[in-house]
PDB file of N, CA and C in Angstrom:
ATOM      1  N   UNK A   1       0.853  -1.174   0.000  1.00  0.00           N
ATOM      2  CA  UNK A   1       0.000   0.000   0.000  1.00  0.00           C
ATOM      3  C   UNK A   1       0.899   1.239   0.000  1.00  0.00           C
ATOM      4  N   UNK A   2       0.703   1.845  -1.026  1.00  0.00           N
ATOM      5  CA  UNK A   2       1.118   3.237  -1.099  1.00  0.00           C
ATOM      6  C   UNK A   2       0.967   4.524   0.064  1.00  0.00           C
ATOM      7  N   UNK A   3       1.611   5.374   0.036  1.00  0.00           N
ATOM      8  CA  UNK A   3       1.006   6.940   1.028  1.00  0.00           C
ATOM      9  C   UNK A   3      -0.050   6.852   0.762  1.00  0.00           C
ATOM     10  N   UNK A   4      -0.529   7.549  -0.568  1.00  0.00           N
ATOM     11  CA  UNK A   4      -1.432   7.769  -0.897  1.00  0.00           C
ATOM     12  C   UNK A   4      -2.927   7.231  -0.891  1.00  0.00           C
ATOM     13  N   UNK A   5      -2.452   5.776  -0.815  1.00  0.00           N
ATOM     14  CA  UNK A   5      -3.788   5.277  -0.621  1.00  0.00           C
ATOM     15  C   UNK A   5      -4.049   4.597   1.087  1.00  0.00           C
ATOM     16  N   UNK A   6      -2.907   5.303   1.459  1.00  0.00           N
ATOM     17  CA  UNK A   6      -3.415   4.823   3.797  1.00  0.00           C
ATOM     18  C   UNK A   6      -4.008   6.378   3.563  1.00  0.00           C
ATOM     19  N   UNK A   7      -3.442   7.348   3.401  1.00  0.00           N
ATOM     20  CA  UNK A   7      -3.685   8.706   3.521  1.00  0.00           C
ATOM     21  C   UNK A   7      -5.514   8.493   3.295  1.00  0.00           C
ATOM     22  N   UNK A   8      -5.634   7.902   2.008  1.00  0.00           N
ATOM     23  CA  UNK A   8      -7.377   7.851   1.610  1.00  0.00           C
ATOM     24  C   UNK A   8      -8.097   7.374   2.241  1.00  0.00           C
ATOM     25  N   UNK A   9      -7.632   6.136   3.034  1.00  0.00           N
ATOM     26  CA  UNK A   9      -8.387   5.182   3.526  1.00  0.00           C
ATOM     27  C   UNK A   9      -8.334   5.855   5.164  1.00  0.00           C
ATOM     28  N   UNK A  10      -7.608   6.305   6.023  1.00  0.00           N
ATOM     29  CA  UNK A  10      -7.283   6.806   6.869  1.00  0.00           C
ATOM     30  C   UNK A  10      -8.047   8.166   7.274  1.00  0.00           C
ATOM     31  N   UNK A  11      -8.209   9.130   6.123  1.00  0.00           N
ATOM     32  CA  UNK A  11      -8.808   9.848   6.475  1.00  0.00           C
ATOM     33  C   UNK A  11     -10.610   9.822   5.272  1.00  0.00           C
ATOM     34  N   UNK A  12     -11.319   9.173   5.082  1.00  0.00           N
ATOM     35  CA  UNK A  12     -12.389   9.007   4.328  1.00  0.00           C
ATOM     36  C   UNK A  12     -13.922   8.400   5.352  1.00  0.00           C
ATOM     37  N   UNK A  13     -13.570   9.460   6.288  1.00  0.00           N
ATOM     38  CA  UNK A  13     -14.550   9.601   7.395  1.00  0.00           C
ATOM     39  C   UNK A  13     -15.756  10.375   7.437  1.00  0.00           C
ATOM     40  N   UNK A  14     -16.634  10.184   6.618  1.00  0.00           N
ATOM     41  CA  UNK A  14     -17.382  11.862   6.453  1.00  0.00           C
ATOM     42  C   UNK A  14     -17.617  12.672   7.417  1.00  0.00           C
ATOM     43  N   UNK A  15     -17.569  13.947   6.956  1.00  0.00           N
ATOM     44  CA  UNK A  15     -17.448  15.271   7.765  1.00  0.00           C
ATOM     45  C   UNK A  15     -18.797  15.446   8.969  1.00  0.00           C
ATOM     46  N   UNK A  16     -19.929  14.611   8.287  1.00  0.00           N
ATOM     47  CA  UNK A  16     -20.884  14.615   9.327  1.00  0.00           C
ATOM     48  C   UNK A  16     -20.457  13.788  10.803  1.00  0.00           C
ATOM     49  N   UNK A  17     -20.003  12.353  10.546  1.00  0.00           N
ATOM     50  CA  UNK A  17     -19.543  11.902  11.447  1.00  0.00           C
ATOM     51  C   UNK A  17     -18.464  12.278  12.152  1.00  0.00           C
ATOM     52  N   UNK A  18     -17.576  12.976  11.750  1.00  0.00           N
ATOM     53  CA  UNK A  18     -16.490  13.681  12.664  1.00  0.00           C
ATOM     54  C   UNK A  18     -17.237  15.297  13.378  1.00  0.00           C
ATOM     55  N   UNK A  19     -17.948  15.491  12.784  1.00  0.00           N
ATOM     56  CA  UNK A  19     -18.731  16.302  13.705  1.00  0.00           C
ATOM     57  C   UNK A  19     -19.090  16.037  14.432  1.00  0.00           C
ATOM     58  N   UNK A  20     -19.729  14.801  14.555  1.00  0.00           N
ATOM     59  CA  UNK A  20     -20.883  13.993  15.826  1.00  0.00           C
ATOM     60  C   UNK A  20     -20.006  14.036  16.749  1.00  0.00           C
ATOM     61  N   UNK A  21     -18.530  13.972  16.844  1.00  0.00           N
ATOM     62  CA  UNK A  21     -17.833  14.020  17.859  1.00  0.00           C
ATOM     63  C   UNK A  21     -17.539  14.701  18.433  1.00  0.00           C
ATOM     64  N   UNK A  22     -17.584  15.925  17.618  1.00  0.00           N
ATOM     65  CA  UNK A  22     -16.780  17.500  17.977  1.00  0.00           C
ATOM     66  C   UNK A  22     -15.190  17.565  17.285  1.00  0.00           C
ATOM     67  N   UNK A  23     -15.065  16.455  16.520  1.00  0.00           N
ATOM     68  CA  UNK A  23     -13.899  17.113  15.751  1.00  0.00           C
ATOM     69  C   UNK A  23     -14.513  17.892  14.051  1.00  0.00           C
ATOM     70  N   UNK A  24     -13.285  18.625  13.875  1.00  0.00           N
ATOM     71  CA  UNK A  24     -13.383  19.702  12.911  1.00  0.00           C
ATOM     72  C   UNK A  24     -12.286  19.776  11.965  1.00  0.00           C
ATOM     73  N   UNK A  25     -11.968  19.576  10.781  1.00  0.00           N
ATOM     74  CA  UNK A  25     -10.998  19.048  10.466  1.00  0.00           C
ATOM     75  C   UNK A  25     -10.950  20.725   9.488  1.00  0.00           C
ATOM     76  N   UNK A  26      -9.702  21.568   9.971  1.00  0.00           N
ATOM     77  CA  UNK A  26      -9.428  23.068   9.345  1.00  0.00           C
ATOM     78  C   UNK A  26      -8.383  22.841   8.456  1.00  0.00           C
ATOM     79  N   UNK A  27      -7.234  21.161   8.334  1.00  0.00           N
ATOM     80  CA  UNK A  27      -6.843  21.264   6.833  1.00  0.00           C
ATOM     81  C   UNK A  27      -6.378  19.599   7.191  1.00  0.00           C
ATOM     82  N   UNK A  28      -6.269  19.134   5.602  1.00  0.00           N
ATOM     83  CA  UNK A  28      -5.618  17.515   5.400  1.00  0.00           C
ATOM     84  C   UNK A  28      -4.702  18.046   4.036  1.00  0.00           C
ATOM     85  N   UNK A  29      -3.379  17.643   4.056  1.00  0.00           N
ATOM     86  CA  UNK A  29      -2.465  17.990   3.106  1.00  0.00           C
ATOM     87  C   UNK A  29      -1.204  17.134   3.260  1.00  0.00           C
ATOM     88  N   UNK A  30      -1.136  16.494   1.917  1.00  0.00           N
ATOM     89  CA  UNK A  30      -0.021  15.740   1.688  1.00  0.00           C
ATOM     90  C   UNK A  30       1.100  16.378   1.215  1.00  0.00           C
ATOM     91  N   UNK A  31       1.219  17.381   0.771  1.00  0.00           N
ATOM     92  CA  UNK A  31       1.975  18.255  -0.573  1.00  0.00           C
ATOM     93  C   UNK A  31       2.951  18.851   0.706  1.00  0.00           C
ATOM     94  N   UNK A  32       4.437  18.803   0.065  1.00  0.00           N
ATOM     95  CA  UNK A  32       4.900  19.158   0.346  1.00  0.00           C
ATOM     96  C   UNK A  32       5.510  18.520   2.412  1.00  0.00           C
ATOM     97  N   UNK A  33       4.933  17.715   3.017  1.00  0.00           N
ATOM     98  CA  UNK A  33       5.253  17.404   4.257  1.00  0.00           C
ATOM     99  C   UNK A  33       6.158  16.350   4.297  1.00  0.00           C
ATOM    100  N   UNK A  34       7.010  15.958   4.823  1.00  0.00           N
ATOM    101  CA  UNK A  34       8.047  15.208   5.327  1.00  0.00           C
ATOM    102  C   UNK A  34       7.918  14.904   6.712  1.00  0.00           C
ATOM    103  N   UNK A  35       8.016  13.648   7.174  1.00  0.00           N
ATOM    104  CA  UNK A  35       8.608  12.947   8.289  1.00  0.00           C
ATOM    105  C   UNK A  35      10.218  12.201   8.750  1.00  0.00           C
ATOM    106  N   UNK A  36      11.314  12.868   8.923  1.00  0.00           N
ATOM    107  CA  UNK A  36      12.328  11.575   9.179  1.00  0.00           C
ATOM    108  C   UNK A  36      12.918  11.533   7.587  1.00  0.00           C
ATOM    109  N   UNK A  37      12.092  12.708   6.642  1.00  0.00           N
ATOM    110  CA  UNK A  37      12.974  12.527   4.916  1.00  0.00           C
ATOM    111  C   UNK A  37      11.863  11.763   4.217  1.00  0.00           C
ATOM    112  N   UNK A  38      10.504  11.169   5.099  1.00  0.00           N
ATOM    113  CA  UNK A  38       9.938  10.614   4.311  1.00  0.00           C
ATOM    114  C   UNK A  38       8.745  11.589   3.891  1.00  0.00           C
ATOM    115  N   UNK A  39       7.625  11.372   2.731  1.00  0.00           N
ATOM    116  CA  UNK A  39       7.049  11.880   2.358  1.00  0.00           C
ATOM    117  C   UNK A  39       5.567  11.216   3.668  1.00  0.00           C
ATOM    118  N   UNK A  40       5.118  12.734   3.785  1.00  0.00           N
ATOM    119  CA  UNK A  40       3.965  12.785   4.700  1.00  0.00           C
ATOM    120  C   UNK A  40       3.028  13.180   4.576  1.00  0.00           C
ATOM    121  N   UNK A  41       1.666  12.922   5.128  1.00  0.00           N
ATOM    122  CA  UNK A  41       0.420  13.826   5.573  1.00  0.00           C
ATOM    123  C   UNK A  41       0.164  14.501   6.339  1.00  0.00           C
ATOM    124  N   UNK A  42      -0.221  15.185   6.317  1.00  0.00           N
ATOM    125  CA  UNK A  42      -0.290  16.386   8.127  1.00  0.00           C
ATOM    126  C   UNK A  42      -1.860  16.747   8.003  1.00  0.00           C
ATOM    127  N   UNK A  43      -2.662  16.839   9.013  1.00  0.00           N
ATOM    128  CA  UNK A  43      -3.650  17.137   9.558  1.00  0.00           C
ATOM    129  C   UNK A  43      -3.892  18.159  10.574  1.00  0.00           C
ATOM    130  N   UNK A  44      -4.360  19.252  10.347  1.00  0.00           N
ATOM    131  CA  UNK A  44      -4.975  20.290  11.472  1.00  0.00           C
ATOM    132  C   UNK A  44      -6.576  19.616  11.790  1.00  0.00           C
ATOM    133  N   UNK A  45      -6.921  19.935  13.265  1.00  0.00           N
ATOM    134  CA  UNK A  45      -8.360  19.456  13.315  1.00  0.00           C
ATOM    135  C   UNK A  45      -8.104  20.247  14.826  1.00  0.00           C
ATOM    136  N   UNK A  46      -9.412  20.502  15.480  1.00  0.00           N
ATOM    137  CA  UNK A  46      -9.597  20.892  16.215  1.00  0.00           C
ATOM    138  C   UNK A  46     -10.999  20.160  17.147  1.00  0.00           C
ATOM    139  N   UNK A  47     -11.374  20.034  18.015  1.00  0.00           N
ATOM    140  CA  UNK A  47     -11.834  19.048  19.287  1.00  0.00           C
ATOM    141  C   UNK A  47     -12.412  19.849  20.185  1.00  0.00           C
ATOM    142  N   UNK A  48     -13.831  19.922  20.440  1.00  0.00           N
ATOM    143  CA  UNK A  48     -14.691  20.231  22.008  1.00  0.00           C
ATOM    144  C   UNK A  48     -15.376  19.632  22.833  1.00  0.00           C
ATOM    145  N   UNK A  49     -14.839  19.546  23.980  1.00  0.00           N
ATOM    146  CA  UNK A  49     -15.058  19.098  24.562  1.00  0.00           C
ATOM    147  C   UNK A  49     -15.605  19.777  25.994  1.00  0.00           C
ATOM    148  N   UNK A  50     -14.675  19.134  26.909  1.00  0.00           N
ATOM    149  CA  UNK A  50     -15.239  20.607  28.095  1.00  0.00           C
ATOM    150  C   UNK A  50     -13.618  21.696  27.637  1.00  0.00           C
ATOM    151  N   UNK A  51     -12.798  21.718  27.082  1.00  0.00           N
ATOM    152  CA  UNK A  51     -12.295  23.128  26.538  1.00  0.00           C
ATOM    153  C   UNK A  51     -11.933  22.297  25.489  1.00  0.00           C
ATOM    154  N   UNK A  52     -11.387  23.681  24.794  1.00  0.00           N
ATOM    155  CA  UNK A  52     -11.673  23.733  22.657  1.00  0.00           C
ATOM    156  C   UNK A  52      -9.869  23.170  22.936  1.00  0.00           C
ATOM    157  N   UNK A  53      -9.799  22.297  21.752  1.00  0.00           N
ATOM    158  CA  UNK A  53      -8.481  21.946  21.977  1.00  0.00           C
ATOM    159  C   UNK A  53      -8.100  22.032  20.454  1.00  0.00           C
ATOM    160  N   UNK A  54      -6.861  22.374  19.766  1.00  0.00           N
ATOM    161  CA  UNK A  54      -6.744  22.097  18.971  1.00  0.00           C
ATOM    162  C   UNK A  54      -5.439  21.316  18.665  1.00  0.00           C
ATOM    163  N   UNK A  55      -5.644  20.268  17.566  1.00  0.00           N
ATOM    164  CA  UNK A  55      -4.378  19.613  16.946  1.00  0.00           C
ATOM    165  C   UNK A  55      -3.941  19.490  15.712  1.00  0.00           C
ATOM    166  N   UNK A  56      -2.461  19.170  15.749  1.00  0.00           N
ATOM    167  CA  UNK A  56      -2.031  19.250  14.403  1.00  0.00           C
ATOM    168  C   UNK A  56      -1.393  17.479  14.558  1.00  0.00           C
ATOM    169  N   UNK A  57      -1.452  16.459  13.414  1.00  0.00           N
ATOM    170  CA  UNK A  57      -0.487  15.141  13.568  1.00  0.00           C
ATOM    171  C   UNK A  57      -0.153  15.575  12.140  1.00  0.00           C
ATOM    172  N   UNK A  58       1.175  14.735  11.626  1.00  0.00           N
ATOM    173  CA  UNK A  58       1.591  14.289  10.300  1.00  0.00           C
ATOM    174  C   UNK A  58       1.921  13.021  10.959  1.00  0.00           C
ATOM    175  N   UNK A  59       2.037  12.200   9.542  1.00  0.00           N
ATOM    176  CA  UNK A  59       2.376  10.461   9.946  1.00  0.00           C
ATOM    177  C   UNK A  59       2.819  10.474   8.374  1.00  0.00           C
ATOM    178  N   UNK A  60       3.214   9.469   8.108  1.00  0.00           N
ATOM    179  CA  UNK A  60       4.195   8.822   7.498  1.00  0.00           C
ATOM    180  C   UNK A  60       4.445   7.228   7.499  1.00  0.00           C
ATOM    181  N   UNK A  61       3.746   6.050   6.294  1.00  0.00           N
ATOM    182  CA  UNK A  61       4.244   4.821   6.517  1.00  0.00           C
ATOM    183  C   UNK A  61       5.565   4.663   5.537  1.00  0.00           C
ATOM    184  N   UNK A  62       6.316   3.910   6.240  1.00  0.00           N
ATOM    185  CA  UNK A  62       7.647   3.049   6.113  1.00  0.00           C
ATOM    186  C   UNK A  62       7.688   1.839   5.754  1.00  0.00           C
ATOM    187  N   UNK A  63       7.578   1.489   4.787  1.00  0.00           N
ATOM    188  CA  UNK A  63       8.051  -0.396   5.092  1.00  0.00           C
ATOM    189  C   UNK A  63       6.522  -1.380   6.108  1.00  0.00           C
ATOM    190  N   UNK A  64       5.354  -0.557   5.431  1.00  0.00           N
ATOM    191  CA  UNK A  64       4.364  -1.111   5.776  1.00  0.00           C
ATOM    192  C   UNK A  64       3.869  -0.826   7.318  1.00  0.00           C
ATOM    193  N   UNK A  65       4.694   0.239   8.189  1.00  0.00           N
ATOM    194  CA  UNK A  65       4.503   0.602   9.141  1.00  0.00           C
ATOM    195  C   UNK A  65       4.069   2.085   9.172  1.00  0.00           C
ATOM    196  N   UNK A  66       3.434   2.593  10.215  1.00  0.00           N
ATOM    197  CA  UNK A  66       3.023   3.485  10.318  1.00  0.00           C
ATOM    198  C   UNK A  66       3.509   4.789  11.615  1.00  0.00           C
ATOM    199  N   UNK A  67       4.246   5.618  11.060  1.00  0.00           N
ATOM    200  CA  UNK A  67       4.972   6.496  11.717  1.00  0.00           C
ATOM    201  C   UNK A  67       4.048   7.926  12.162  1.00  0.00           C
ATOM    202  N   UNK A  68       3.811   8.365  13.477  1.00  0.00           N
ATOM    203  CA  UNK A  68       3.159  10.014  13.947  1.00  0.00           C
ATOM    204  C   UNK A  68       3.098  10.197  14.959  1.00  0.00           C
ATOM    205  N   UNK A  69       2.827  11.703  14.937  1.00  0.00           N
ATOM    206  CA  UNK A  69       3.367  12.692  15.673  1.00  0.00           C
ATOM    207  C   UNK A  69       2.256  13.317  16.050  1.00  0.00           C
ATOM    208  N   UNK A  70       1.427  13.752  17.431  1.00  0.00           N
ATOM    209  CA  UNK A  70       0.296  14.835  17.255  1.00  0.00           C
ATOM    210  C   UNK A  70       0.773  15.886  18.565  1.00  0.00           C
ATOM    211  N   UNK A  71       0.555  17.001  17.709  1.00  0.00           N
ATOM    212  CA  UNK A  71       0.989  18.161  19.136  1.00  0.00           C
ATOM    213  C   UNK A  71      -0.295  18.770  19.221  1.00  0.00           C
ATOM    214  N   UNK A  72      -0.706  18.677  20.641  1.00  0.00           N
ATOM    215  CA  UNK A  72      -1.968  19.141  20.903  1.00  0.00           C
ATOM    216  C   UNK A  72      -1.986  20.162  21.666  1.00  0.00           C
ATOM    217  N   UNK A  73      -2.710  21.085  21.838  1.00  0.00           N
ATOM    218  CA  UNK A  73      -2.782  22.262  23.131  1.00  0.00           C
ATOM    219  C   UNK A  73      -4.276  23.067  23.335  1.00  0.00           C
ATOM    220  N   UNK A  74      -4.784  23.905  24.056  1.00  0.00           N
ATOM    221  CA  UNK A  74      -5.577  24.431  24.139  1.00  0.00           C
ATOM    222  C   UNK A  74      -5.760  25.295  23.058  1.00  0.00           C
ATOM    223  N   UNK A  75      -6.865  25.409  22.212  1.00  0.00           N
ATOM    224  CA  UNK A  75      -7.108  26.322  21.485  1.00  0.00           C
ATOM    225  C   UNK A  75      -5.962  27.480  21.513  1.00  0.00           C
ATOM    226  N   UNK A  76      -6.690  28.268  22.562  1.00  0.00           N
ATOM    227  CA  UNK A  76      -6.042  29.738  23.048  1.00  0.00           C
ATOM    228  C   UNK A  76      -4.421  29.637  23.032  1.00  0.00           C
ATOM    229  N   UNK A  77      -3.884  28.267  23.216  1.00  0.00           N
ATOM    230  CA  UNK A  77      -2.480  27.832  23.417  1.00  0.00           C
ATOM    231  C   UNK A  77      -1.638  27.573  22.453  1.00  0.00           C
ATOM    232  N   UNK A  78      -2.440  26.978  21.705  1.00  0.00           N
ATOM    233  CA  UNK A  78      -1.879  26.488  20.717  1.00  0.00           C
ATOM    234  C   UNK A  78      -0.541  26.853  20.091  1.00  0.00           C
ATOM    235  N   UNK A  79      -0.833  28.546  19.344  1.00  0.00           N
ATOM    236  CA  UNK A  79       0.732  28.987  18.754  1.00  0.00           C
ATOM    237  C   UNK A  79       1.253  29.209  19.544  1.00  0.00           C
ATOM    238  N   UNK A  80       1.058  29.718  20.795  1.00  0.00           N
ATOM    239  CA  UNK A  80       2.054  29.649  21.725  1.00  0.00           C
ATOM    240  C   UNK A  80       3.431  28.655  21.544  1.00  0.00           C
ATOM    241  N   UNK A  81       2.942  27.650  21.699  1.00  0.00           N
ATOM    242  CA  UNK A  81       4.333  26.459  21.665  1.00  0.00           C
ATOM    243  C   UNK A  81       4.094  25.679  20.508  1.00  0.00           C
ATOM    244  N   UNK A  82       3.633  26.127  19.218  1.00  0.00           N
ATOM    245  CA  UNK A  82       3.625  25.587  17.946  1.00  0.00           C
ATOM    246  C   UNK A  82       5.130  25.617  17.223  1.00  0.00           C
ATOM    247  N   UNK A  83       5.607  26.177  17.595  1.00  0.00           N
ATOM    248  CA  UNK A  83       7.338  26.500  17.097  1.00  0.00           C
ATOM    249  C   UNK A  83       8.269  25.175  17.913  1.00  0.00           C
ATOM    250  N   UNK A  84       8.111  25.561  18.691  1.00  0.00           N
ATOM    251  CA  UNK A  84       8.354  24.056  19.888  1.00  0.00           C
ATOM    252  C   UNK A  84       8.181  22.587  19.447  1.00  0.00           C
ATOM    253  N   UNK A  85       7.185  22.625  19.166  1.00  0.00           N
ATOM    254  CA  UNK A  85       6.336  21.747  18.402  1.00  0.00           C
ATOM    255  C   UNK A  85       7.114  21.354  17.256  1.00  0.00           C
ATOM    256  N   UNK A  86       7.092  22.104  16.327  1.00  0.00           N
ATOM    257  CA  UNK A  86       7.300  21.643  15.189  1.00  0.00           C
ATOM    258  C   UNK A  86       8.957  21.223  15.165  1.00  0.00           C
ATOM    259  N   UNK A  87       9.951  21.918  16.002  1.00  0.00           N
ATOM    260  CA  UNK A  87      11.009  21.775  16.015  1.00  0.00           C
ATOM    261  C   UNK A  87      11.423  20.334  16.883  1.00  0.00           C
ATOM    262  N   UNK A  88      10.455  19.691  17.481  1.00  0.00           N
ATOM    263  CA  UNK A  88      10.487  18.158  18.016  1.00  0.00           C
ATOM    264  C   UNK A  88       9.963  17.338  16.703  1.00  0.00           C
ATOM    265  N   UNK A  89       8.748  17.829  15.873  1.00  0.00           N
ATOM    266  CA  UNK A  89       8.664  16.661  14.750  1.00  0.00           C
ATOM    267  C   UNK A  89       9.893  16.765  13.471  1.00  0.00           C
ATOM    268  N   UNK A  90      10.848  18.308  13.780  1.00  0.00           N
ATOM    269  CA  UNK A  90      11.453  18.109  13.009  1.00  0.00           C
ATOM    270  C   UNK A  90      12.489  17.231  13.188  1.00  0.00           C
ATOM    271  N   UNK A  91      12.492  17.180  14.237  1.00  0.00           N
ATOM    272  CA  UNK A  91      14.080  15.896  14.938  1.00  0.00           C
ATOM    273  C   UNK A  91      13.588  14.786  14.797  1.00  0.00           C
ATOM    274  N   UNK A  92      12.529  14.459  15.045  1.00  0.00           N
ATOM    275  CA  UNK A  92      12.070  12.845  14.935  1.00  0.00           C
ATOM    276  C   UNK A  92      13.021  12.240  13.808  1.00  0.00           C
ATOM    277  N   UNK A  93      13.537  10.856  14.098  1.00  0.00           N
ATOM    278  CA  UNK A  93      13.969   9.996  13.157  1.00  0.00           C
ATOM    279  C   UNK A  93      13.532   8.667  13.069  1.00  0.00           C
ATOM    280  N   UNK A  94      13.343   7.988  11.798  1.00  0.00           N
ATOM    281  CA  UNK A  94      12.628   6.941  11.852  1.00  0.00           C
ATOM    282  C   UNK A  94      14.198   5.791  11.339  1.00  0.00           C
TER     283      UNK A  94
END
């Protein structure tokens, strides 16, 4: 199985049902993301619950395995330590 087709199958949830939960999905993008040198997906979505949370994961399969990362924080928090963030998925090595 290709990226491309875990990426499809992985995220081909309809938007009604991820609502029912309280998730919100504000972007899905393959273009351009890397994991570890490999080619990735990254996901923004955001979550309410008793407080608004928002997250970002990218993942990445390898050799039939499946590699990710999700940095989560409070809404309000979020960019705060989004730099932080991204500079730990940039070290990750697979």
């Amino acid at each position: 199985m290709n990226h491309g087709q875990w990426q499809l199958q992985v995220f081909s949830l309809p938007g009604k049902e991820l609502a029912s939960y309280g998730i919100n999905i504000n972007e899905l993008n393959s273009d351009g993301y890397f994991l570890s040198g490999h080619a990735a997906g990254r996901m923004v979505w955001t979550y309410s619950d008793n407080k608004a949370t928002k997250m970002v994961g990218i993942a990445t399969l390898v050799k039939n395995k499946l590699y990710g990362i999700v940095y989560l924080a409070e809404t309000t928090k979020y960019n705060d330590y989004l730099q932080t963030a991204q500079k730990i998925i940039d070290s990750f090595r697979i």
